[in-house]
Protein backbone atom coordinates (compact mmCIF):
# COMPACT_ATOMS: atom_id res chain seq x y z
CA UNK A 1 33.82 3.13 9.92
CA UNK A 2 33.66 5.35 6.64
CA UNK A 3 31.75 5.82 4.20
CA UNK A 4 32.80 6.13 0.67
CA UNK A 5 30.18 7.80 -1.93
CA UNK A 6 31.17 7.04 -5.49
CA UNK A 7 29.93 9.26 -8.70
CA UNK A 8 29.64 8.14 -12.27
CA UNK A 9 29.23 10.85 -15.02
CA UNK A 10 25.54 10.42 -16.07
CA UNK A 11 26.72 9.34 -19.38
CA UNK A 12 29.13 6.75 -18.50
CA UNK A 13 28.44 2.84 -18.88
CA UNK A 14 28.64 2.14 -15.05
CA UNK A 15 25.69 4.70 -14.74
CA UNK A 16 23.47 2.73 -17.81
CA UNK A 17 24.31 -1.01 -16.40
CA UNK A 18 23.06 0.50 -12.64
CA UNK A 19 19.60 1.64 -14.24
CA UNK A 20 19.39 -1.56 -16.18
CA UNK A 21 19.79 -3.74 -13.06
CA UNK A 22 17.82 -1.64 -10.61
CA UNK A 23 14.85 -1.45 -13.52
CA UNK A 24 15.32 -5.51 -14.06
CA UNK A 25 14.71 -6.15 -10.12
CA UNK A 26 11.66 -3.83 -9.80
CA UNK A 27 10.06 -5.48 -12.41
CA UNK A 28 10.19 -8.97 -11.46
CA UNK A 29 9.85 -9.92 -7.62
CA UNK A 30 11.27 -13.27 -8.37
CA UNK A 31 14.43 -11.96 -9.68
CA UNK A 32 14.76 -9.91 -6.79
CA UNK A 33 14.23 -12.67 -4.43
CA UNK A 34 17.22 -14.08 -6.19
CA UNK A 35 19.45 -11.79 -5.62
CA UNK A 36 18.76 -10.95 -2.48
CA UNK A 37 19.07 -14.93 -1.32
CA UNK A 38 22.53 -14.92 -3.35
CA UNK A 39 23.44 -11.53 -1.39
CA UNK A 40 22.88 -13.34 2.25
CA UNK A 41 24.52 -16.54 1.28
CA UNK A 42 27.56 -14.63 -0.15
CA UNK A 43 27.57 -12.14 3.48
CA UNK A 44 27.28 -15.38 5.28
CA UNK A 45 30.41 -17.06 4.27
CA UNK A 46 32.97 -17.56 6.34
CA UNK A 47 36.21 -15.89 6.32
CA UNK A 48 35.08 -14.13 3.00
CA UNK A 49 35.45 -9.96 2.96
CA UNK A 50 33.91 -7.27 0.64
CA UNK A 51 36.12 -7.85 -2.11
CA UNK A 52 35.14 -11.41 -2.34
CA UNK A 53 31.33 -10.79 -1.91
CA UNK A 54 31.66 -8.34 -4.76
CA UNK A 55 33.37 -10.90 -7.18
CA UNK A 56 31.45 -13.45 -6.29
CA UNK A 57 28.11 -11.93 -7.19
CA UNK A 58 29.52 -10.48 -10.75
CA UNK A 59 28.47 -13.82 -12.72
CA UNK A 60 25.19 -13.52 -11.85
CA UNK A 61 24.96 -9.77 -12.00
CA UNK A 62 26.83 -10.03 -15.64
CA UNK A 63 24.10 -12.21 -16.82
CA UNK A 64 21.31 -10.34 -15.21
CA UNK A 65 22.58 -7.39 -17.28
CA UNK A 66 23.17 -9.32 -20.22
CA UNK A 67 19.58 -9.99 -20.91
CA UNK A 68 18.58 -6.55 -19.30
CA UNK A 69 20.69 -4.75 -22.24
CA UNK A 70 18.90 -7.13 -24.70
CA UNK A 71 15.44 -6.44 -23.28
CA UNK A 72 16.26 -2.43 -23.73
CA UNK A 73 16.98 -2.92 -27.06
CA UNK A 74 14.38 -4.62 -28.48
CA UNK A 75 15.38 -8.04 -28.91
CA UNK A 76 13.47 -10.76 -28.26
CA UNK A 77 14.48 -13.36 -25.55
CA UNK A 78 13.69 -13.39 -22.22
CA UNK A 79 12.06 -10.97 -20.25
CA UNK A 80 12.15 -10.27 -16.51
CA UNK A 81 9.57 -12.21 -16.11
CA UNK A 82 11.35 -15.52 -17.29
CA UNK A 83 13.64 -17.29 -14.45
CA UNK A 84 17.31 -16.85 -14.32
């Protein structure tokens, strides 16, 4: 086993979209109760590897951010507080 420690420039998008989602599942314990459930049932599958548990989870992470990105810049619709 390795392990494999990837850095993104400070500036960079990947960077900005990691904050947002980390700062979106602090502040709603819902939210990340959701994730984590879709994280286990994704592991779980059978006959599925890492590159399939990380496509599979990009729709909902895509939306997440989505509405995270709107939230940071002011616009109304939902919050973290508001379901999925």
């Amino acid at each position: 086993m390795f392990k494999v420690t990837v850095f993104h420039p400070l500036a960079s998008p990947v960077w900005r979209e990691m904050l947002l989602l980390r700062d979106w599942l602090r502040a709603d314990r819902r939210h990340r109760d959701e994730y984590a459930s879709l994280k286990r049932a994704l592991a779980g599958r059978p006959g599925h590897d890492v590159d399939d548990y990380g496509r599979d989870k990009m729709p909902w992470i895509s939306q997440t951010l989505a509405r995270a990105e709107r939230r940071a810049r002011g616009e109304s619709g939902p919050g973290p507080s508001d379901r999925l």
